[in-house]
N, C-alpha and C. Protein backbone atom coordinates (compact mmCIF):
# COMPACT_ATOMS: atom_id res chain seq x y z
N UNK A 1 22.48 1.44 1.41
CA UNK A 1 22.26 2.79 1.88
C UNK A 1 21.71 2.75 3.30
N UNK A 2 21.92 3.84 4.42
CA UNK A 2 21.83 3.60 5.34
C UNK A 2 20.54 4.22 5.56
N UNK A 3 19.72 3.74 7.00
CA UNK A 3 17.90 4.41 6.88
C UNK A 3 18.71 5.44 7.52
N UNK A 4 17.44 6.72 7.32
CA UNK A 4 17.48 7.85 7.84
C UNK A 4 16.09 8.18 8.81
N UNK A 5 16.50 8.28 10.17
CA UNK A 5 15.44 8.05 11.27
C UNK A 5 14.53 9.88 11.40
N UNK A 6 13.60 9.60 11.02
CA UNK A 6 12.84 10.85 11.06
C UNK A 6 11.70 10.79 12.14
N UNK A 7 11.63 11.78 13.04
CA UNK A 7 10.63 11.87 14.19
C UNK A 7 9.50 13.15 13.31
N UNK A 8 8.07 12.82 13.70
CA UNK A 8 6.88 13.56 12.94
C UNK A 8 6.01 14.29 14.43
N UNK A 9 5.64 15.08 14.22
CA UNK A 9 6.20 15.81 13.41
C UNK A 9 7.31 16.38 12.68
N UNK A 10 7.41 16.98 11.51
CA UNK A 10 8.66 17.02 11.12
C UNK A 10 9.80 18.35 11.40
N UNK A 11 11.14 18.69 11.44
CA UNK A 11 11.34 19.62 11.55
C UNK A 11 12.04 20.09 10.29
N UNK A 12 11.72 21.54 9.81
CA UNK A 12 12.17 22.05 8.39
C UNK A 12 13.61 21.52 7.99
N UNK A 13 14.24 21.45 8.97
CA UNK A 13 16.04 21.71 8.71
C UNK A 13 16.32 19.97 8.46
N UNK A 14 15.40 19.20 9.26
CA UNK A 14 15.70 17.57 8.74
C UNK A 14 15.14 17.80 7.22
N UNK A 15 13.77 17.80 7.39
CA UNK A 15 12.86 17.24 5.55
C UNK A 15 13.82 17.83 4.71
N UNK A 16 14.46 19.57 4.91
CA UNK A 16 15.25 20.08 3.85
C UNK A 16 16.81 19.15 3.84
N UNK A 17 17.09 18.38 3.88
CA UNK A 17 18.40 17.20 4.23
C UNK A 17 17.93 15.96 3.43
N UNK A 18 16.49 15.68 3.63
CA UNK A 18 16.20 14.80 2.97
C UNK A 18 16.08 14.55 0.97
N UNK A 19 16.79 13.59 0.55
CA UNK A 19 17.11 13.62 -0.95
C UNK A 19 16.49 12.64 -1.18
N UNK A 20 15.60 12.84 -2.67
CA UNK A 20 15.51 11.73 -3.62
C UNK A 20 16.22 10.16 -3.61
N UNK A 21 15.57 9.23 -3.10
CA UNK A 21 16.51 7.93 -3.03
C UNK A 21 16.85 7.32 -1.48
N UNK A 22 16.37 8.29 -0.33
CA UNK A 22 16.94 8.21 0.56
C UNK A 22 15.65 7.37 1.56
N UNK A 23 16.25 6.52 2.02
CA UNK A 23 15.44 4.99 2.79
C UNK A 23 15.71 5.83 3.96
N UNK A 24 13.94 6.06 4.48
CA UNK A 24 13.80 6.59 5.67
C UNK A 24 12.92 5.67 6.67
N UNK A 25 13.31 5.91 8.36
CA UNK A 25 12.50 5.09 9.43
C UNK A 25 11.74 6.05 10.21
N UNK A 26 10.26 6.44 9.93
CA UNK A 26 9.75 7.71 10.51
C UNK A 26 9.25 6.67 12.05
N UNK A 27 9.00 8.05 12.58
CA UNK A 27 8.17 7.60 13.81
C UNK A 27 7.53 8.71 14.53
N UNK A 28 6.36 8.34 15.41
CA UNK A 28 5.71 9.45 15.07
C UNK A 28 4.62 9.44 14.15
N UNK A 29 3.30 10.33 14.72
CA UNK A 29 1.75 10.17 14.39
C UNK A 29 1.48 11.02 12.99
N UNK A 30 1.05 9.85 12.21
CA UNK A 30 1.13 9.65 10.81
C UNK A 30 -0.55 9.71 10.47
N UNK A 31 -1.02 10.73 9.92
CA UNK A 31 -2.68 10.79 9.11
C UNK A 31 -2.68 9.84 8.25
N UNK A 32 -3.79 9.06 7.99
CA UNK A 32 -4.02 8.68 6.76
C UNK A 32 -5.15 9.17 6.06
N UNK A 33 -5.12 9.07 4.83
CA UNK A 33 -6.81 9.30 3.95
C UNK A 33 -6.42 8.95 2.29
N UNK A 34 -7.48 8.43 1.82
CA UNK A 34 -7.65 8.16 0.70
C UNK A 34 -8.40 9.39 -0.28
N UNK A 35 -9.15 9.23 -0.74
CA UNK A 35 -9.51 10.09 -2.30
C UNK A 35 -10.82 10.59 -1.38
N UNK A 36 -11.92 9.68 -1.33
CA UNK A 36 -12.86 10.13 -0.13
C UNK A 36 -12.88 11.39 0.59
N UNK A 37 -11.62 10.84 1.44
CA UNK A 37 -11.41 11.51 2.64
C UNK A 37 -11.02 13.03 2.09
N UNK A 38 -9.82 12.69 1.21
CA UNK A 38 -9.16 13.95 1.06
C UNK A 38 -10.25 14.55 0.48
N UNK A 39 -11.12 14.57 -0.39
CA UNK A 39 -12.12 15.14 -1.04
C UNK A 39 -13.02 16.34 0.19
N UNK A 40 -13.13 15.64 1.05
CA UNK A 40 -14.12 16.07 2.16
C UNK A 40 -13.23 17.03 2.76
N UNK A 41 -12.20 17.40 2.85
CA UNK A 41 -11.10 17.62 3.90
C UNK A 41 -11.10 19.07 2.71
N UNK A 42 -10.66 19.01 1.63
CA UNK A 42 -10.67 20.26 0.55
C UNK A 42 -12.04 20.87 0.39
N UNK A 43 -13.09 20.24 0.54
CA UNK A 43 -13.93 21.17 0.51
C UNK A 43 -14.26 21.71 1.77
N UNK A 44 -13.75 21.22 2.97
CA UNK A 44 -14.11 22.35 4.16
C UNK A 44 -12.97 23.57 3.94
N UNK A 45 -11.95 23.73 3.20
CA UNK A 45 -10.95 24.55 3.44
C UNK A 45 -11.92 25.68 2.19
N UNK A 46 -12.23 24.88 1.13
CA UNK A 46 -12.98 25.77 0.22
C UNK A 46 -14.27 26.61 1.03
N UNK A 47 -15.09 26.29 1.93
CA UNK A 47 -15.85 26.60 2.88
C UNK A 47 -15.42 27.59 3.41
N UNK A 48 -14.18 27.61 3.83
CA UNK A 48 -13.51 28.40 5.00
C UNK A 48 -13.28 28.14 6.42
N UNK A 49 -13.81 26.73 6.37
CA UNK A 49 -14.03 25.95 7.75
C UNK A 49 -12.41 25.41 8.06
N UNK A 50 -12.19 25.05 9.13
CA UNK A 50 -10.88 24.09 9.75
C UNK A 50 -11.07 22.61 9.54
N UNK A 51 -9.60 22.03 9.28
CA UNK A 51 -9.76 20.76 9.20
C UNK A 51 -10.12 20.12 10.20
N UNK A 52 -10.21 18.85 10.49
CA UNK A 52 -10.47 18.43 11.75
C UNK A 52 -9.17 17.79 12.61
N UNK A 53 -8.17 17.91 11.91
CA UNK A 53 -6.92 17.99 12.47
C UNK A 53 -5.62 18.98 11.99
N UNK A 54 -4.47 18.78 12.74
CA UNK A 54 -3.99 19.63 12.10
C UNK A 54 -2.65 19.22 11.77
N UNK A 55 -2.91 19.64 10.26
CA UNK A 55 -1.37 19.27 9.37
C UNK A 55 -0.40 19.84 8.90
N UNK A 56 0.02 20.68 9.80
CA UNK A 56 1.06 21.54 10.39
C UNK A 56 1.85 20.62 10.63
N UNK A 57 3.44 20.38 9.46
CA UNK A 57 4.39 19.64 9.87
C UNK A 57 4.24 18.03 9.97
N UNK A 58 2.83 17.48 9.15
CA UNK A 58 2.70 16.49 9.53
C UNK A 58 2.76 15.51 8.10
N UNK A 59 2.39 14.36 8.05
CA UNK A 59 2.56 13.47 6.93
C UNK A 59 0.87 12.78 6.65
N UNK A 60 0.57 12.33 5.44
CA UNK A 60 -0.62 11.64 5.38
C UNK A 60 -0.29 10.68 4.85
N UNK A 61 -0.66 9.17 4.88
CA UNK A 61 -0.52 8.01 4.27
C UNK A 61 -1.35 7.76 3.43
N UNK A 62 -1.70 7.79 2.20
CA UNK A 62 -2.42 7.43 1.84
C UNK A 62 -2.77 5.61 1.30
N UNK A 63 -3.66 5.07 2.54
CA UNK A 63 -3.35 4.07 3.01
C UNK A 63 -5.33 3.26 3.22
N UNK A 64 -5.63 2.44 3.39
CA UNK A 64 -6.98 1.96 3.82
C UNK A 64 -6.93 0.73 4.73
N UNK A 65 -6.61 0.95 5.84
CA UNK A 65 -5.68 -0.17 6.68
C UNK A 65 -7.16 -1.49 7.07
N UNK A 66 -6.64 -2.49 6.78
CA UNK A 66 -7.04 -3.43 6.49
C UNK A 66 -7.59 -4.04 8.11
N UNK A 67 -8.72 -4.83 8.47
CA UNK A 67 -8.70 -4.93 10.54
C UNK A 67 -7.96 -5.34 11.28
N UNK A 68 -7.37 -5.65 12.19
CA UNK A 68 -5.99 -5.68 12.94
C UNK A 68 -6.33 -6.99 13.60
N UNK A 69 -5.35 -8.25 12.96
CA UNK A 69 -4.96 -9.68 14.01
C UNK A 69 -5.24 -9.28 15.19
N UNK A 70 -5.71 -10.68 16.28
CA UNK A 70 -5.43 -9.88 17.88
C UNK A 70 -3.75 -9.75 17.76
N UNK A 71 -3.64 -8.99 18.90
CA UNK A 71 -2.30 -8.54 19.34
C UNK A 71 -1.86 -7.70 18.69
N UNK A 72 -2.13 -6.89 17.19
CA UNK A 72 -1.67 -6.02 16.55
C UNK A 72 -2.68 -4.80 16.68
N UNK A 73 -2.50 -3.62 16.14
CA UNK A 73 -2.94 -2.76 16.07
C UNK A 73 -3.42 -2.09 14.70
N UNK A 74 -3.16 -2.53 13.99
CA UNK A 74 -3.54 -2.57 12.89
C UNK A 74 -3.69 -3.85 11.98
N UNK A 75 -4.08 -3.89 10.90
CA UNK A 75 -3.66 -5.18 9.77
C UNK A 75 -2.90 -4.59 8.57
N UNK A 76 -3.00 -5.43 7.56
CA UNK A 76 -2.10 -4.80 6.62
C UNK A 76 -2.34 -3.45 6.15
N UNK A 77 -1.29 -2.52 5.88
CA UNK A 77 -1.45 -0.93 5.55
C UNK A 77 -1.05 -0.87 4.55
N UNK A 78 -0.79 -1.95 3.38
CA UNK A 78 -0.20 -1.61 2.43
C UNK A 78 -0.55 -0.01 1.80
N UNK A 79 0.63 0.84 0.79
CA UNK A 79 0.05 2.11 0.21
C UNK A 79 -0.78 2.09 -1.29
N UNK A 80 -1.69 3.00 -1.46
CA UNK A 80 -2.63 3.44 -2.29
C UNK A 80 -1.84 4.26 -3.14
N UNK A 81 -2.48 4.01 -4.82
CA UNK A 81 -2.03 4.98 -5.94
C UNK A 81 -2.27 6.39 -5.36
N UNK A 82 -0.86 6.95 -5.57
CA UNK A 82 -0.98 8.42 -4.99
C UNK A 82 -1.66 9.89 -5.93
N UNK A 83 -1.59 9.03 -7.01
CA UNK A 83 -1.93 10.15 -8.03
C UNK A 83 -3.42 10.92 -8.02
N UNK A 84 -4.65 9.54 -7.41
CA UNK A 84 -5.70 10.11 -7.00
C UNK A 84 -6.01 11.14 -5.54
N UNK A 85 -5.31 10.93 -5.39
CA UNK A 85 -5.18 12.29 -4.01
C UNK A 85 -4.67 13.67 -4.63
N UNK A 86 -4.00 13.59 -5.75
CA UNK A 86 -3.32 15.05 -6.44
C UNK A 86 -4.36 16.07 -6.79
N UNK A 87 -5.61 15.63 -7.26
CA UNK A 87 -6.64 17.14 -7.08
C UNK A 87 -7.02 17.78 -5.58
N UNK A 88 -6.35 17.09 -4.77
CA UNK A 88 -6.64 17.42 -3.41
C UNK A 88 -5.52 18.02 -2.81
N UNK A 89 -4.02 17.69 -3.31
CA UNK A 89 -3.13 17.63 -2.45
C UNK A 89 -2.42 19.62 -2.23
N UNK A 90 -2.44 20.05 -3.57
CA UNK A 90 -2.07 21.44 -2.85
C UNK A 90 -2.55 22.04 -1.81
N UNK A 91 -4.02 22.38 -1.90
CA UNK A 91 -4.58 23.04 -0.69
C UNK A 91 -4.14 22.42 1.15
N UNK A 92 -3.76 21.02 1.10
CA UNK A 92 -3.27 20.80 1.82
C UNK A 92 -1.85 21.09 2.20
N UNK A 93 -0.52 21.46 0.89
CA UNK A 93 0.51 21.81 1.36
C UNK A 93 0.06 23.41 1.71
N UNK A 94 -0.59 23.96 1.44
CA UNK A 94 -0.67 25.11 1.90
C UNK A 94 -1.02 25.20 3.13
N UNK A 95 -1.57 24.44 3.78
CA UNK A 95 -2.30 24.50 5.41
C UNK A 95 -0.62 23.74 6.16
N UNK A 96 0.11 23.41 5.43
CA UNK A 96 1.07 23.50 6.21
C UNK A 96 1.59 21.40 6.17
N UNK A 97 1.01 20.90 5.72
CA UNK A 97 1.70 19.63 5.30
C UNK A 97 2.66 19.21 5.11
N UNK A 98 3.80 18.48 5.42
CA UNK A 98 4.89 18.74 4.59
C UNK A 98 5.13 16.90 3.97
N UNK A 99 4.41 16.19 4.09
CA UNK A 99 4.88 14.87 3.73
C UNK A 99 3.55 13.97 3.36
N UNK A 100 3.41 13.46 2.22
CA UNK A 100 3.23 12.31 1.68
C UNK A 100 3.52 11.02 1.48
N UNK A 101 2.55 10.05 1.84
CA UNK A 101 3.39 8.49 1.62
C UNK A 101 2.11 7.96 0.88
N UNK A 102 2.73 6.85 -0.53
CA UNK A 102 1.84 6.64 -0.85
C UNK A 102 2.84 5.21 -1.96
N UNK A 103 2.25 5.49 -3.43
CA UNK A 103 2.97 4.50 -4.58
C UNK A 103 2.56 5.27 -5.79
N UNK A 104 3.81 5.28 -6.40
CA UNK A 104 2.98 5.72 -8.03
C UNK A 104 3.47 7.06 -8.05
N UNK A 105 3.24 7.81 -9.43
CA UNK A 105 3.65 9.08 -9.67
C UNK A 105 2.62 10.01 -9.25
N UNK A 106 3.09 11.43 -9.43
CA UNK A 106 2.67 12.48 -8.89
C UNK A 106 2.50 13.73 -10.03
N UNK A 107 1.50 14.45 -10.34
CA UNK A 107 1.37 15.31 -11.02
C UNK A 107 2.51 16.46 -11.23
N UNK A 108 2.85 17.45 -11.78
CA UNK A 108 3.21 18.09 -12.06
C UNK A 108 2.91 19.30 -11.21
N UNK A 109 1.23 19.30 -11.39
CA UNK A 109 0.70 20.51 -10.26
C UNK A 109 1.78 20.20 -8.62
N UNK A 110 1.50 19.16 -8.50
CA UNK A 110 1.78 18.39 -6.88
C UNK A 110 3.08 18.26 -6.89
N UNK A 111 4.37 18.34 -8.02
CA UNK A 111 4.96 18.57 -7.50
C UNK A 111 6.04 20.00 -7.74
N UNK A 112 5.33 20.80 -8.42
CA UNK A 112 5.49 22.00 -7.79
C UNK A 112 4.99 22.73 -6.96
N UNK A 113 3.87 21.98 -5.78
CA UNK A 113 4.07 22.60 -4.40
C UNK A 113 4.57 21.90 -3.60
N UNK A 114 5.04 20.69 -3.74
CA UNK A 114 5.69 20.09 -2.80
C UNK A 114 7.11 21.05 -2.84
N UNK A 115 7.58 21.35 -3.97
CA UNK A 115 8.77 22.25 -4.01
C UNK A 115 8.23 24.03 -3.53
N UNK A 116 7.76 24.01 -4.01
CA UNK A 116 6.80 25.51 -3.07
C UNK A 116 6.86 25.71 -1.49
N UNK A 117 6.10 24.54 -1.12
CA UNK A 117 5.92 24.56 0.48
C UNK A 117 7.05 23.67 0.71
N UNK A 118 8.17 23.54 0.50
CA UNK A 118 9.70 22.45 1.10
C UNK A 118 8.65 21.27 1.55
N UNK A 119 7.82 20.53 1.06
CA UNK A 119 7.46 19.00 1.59
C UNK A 119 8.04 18.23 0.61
N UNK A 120 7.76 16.77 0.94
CA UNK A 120 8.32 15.77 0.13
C UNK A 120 7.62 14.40 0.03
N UNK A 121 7.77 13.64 -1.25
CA UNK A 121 6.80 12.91 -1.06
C UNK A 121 7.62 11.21 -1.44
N UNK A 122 7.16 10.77 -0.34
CA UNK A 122 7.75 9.20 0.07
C UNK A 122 6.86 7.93 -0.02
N UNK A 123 7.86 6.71 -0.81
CA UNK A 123 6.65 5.59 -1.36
C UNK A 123 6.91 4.54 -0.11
N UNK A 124 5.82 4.01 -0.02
CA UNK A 124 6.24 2.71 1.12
C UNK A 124 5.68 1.57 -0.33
N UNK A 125 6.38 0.75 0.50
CA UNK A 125 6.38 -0.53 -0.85
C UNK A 125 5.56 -1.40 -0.72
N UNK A 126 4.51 -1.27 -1.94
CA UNK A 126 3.63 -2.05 -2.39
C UNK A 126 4.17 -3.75 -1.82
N UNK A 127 3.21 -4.39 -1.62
CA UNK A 127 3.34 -5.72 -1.46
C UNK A 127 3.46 -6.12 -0.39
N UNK A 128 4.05 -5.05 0.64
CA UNK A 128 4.59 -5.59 2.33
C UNK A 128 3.41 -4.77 3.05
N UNK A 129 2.56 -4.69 2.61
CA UNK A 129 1.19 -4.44 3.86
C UNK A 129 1.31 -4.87 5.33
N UNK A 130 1.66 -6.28 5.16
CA UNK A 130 1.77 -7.17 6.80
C UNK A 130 3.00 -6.79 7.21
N UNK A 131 3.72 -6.18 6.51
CA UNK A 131 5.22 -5.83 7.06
C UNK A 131 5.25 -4.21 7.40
N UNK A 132 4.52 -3.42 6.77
CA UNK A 132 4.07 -2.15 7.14
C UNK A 132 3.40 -2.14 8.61
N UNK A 133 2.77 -2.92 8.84
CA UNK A 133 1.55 -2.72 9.63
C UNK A 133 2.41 -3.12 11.04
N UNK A 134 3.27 -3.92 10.93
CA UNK A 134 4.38 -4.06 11.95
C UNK A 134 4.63 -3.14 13.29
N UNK A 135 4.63 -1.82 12.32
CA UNK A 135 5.45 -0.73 12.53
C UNK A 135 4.41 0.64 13.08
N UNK A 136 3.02 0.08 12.85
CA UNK A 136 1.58 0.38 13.62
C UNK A 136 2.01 0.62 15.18
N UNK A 137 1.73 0.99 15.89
CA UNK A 137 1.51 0.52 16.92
C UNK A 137 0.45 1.16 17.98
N UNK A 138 -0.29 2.05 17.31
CA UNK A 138 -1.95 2.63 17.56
C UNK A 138 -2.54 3.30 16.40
N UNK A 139 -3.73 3.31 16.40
CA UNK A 139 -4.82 3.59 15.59
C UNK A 139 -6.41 4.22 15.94
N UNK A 140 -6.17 5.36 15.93
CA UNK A 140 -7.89 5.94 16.34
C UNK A 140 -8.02 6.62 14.88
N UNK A 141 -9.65 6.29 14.36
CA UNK A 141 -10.26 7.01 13.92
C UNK A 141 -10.10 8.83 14.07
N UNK A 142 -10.05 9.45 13.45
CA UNK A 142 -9.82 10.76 13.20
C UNK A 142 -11.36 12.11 12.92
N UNK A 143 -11.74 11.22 11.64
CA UNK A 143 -12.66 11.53 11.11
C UNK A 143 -13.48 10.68 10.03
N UNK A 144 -14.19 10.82 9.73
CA UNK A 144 -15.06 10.13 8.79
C UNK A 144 -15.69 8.81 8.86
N UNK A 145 -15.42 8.41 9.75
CA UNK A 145 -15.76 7.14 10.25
C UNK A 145 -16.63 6.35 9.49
N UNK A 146 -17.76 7.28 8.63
CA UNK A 146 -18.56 6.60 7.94
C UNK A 146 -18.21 6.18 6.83
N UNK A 147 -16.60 6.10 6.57
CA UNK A 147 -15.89 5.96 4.96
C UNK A 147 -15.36 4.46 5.31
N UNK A 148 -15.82 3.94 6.49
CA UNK A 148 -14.65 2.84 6.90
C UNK A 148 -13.50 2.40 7.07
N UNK A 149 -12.66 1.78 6.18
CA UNK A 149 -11.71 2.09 6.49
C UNK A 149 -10.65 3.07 5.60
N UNK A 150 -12.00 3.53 5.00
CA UNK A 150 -10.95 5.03 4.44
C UNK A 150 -11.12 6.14 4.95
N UNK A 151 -11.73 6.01 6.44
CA UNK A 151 -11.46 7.07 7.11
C UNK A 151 -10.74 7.54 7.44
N UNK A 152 -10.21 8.83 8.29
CA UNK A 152 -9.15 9.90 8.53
C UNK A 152 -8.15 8.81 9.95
N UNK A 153 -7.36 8.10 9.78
CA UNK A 153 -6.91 7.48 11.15
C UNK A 153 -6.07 8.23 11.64
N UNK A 154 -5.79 8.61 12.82
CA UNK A 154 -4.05 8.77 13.24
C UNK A 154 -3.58 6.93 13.89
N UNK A 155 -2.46 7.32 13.27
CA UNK A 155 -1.27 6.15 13.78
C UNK A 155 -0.38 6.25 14.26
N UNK A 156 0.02 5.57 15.20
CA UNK A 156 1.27 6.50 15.95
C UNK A 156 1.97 5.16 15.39
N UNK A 157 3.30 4.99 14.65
CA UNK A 157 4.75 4.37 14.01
C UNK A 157 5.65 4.50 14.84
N UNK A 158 6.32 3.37 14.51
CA UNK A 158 7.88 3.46 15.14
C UNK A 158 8.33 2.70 13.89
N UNK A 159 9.42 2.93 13.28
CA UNK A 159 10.84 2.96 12.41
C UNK A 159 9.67 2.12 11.14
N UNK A 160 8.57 3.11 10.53
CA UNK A 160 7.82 2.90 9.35
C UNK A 160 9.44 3.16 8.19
N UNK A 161 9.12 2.28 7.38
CA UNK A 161 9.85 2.31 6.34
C UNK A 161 9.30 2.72 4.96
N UNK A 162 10.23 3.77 4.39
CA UNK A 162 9.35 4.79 3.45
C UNK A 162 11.07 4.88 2.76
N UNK A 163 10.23 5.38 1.14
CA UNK A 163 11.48 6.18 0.60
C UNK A 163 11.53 7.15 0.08
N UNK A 164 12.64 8.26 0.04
CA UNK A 164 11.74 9.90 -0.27
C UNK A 164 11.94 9.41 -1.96
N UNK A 165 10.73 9.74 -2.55
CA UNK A 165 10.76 9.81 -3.96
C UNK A 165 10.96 11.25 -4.62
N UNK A 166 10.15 12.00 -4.01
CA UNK A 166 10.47 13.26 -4.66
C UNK A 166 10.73 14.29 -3.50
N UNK A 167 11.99 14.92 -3.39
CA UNK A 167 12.51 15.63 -2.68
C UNK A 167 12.14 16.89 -2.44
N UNK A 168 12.46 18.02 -1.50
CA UNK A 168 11.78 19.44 -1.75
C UNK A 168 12.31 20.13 -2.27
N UNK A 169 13.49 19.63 -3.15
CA UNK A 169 13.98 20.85 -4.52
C UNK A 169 13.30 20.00 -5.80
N UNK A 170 12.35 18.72 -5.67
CA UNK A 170 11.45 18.36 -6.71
C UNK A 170 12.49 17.63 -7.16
N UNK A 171 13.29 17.20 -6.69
CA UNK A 171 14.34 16.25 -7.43
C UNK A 171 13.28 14.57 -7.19
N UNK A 172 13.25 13.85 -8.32
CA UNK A 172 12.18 12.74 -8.62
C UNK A 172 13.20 11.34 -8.74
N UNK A 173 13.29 10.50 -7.71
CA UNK A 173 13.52 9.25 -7.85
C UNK A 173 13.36 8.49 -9.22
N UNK A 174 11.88 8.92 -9.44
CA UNK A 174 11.61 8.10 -11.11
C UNK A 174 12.10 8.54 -12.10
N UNK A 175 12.62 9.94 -12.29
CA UNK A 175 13.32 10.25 -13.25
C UNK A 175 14.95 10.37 -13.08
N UNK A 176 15.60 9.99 -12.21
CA UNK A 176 16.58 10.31 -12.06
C UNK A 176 17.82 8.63 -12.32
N UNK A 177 16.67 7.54 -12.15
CA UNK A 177 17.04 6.31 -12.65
C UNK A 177 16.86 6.15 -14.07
């Protein structure tokens, strides 16, 4: 199957093209956060406060990137079980999110807003951390800094390798094999 090259932010008329099964090369500044993070991030929206970035059209990794060899910019990024981010993850498609990367299944709640708000949610493959991290090629802290490295990073990618698992008509890779 051939990759499908996606620039992030994203635009509606690509993600809605994108299907279940389909080996994508994003590029383009990619959030990360873990359970932590996202935790902190839902209760400022419960507040009424703003995030501290904005995820309008954008993707989160849920990722805890490991310290970066010299010459790299990161170290290994392998992805995190996605399922613990799912008490967090609607309120974020609602602020305008449209993409997830992570491993593992996804609630039911999560993915009827991923089909709600047209986002979609994509696995990067367990095991290739050092081969993920490749595809790094900057890294600043975002927020939280005090979570380490499960703080809020942006990353700016070139041709990250991801696969859409669950599509934005909710069509599911895992059930469809």
């Amino acid at each position: 199957m051939e990759n499908k090259k996606i620039n992030l932010p994203i635009d509606e008329k690509i993600l809605l093209n994108l299907k279940a099964g389909d080996n994508v090369l994003i590029t383009g500044y990619i959030y990360t956060g873990r359970d932590a993070a996202h935790k902190r991030l839902v209760s400022l929206l419960e507040e009424g406060k703003a995030l501290p970035f904005n995820v309008q059209n954008q993707f989160i990794y849920y990722v805890g990137p490991a310290p970066a060899k010299p010459g790299y910019a990161c170290g290994p990024a392998g992805p995190t079980t996605s399922y613990r981010m799912d008490p967090y993850t609607v309120p974020l498609l609602e602020k305008g999110l449209k993409g997830m990367i992570g491993k593992g299944t996804r609630s039911q709640e999560v993915i009827d807003g991923i089909k709600k708000h047209k986002a979609v949610y994509l696995a990067a493959v367990g095991g290739a951390a050092a081969l993920i991290s490749k595809s790094i090629k900057s890294k600043e802290v975002i927020c939280y800094e005090d979570l380490g490295t499960e703080a809020v990073h942006k990353f700016y990618v070139e041709d990250f390798p991801a696969i859409v698992v669950i599509d934005s008509k909710g069509n599911n890779l895992y059930e469809l094999n």
